[in-house]
Protein backbone atom coordinates (compact mmCIF):
# COMPACT_ATOMS: atom_id res chain seq x y z
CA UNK A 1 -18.19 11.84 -6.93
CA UNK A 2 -17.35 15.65 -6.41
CA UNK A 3 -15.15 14.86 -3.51
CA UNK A 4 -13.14 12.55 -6.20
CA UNK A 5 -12.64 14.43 -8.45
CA UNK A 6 -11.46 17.48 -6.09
CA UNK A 7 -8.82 14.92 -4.61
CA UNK A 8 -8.08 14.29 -8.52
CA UNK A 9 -7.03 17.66 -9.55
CA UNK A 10 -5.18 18.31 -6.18
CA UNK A 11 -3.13 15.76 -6.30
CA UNK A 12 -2.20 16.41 -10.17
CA UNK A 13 -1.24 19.61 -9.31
CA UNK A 14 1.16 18.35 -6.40
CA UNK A 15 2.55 16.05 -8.88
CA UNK A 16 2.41 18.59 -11.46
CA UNK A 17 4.68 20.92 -8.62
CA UNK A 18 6.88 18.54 -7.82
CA UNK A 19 7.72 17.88 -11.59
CA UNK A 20 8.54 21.24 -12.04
CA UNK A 21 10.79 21.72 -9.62
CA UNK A 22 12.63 18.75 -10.24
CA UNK A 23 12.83 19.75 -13.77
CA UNK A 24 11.01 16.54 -14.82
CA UNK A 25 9.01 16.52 -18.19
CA UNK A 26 5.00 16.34 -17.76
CA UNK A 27 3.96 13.16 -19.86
CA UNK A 28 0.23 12.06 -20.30
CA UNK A 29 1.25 8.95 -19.28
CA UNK A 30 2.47 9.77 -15.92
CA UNK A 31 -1.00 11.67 -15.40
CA UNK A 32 -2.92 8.56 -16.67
CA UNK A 33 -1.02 6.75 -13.93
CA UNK A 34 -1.20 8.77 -11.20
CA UNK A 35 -5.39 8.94 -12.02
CA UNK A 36 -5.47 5.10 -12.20
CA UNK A 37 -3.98 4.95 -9.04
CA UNK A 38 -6.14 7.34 -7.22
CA UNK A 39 -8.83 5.59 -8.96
CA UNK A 40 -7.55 1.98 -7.01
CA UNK A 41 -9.09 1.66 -3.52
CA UNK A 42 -6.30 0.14 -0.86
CA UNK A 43 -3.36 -1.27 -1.74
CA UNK A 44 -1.95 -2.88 -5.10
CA UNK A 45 0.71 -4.05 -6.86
CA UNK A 46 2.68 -3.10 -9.98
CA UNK A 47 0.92 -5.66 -12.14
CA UNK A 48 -2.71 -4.78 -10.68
CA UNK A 49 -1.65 -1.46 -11.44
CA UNK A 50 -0.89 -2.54 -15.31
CA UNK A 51 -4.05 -4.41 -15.25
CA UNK A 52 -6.11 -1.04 -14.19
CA UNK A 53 -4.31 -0.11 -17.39
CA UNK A 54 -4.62 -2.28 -19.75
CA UNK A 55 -8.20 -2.36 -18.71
CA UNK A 56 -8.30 1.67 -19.69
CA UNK A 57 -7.14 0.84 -22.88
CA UNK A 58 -3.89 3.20 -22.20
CA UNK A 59 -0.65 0.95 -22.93
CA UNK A 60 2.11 2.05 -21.06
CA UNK A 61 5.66 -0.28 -20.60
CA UNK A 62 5.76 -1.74 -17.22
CA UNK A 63 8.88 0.58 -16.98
CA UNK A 64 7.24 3.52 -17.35
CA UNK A 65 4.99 1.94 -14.87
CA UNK A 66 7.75 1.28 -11.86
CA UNK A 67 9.38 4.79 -12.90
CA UNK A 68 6.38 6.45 -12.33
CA UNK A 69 5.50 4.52 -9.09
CA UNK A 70 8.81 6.17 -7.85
CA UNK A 71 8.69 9.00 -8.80
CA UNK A 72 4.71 9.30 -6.95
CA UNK A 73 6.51 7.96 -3.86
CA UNK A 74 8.84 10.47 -3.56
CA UNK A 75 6.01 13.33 -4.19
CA UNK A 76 4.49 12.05 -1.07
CA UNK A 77 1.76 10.67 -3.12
CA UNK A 78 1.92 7.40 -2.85
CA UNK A 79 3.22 4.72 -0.36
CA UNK A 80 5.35 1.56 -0.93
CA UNK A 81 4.95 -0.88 2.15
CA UNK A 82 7.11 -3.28 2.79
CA UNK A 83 4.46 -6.06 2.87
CA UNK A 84 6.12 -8.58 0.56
CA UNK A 85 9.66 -8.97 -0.64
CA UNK A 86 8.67 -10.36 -3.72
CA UNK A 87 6.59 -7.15 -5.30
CA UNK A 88 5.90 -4.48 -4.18
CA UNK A 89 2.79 -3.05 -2.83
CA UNK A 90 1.56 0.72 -3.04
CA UNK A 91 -1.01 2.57 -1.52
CA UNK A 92 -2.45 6.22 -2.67
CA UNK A 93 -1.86 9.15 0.08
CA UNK A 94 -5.61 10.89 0.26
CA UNK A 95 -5.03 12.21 3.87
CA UNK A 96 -2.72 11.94 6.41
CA UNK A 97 -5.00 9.96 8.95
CA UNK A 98 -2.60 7.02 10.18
CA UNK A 99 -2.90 3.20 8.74
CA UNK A 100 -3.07 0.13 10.39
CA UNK A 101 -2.42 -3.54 9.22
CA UNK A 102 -2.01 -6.89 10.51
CA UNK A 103 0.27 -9.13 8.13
CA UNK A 104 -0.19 -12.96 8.26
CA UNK A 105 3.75 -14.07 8.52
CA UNK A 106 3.14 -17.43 7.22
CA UNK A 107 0.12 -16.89 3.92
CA UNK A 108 1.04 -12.96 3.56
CA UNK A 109 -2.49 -12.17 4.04
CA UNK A 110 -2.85 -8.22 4.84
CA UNK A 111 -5.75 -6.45 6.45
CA UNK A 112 -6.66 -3.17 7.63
CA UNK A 113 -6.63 -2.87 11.80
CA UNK A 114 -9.46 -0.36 12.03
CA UNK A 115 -8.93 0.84 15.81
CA UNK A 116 -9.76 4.20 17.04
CA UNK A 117 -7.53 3.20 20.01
CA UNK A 118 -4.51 2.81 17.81
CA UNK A 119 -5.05 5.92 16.05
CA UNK A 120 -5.68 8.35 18.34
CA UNK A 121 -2.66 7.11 20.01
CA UNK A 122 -0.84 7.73 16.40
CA UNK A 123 -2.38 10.98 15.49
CA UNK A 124 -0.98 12.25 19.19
CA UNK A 125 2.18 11.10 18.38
CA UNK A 126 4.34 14.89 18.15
CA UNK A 127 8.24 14.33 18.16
CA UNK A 128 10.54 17.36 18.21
CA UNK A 129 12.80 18.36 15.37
CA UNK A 130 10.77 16.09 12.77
CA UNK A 131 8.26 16.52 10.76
CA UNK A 132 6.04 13.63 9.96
CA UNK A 133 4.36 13.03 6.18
CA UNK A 134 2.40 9.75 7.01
CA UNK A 135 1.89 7.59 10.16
CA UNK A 136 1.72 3.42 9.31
CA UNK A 137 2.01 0.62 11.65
CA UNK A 138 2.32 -2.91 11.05
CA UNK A 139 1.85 -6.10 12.70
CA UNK A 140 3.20 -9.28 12.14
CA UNK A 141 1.71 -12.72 13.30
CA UNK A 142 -0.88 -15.29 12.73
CA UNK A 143 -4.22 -15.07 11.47
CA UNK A 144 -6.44 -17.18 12.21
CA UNK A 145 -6.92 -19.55 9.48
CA UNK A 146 -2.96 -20.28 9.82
CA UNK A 147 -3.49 -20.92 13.39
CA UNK A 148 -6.04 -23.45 12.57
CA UNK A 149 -3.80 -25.12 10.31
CA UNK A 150 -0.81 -25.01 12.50
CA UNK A 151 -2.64 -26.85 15.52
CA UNK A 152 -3.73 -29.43 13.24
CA UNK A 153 -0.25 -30.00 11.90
CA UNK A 154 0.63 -29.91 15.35
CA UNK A 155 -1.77 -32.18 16.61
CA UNK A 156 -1.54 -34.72 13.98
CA UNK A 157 2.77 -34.73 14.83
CA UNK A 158 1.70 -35.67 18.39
CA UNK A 159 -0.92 -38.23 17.32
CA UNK A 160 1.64 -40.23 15.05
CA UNK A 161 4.37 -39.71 17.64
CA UNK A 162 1.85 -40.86 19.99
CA UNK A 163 0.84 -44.49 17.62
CA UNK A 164 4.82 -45.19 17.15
CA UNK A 165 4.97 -45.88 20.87
């Protein structure tokens, strides 16, 4: 719980930095945002984010809610992947350890790739003349419940092709 709530106040005071020196006004409900989504473990959406919310009793216009997501993106607080091109998805930056994920191309199904492999070969990553804020890969294919279904589709297209002759 400590560690939680020592992630908490850093990251309001980054957000509370980079307000100030954007000259951007400090509103309760960007804070109540930015704690709900530090309070949301992996990633979410805009409306899962109005849910958390809604749930806390704290209206706020979903507006408000994509401005703020913004403006936690660019303070290198949060992440928007490009998972879905129908809503977004975020993710909260605790630590700059690298992510992983394996995207199902045909149900959209995302999960975590938890590989030491991958990211130790990330984390050893050091180009020159750029400086790097978060390290994310993503991979694209099949899992394997869509395979399943995809070699039954197949193999019940071969069985009727098979029955017309």
């Amino acid at each position: 719980m400590m560690e939680r709530t020592n992630i908490q106040a850093e990251v309001e005071q980054r957000f509370r930095q980079f307000m100030l020196a954007h000259q951007m006004r400090q509103t309760s409900e960007r804070f109540a945002i930015l704690r709900a989504v530090y309070d949301i473990d992996g990633t979410f959406t805009i409306e899962e984010l109005e849910q958390t919310m809604q749930n806390r009793r704290f209206h706020v216009s979903r507006g408000t809610l994509y401005l703020t997501t913004q403006l936690l993106v660019q303070a290198n607080l949060l992440i928007r992947h490009p998972f879905s091109s129908s809503s977004a998805v975020f993710e909260r930056i605790i630590d700059d350890r690298p992510r992983s994920y394996q995207i199902c191309s045909n149900c959209h199904r995302i999960t975590r790739i938890k590989s030491k492999e991958l990211a130790s070969s990330l984390e050893s990553y050091h180009p020159r003349s750029f400086s790097i804020s978060h390290r994310i890969v993503y991979v694209y294919g099949f899992c394997a419940s869509c395979q399943r279904q995809m070699r039954k589709v197949l193999k019940e297209n071969n069985q009727t092709k098979t029955d017309k002759i």
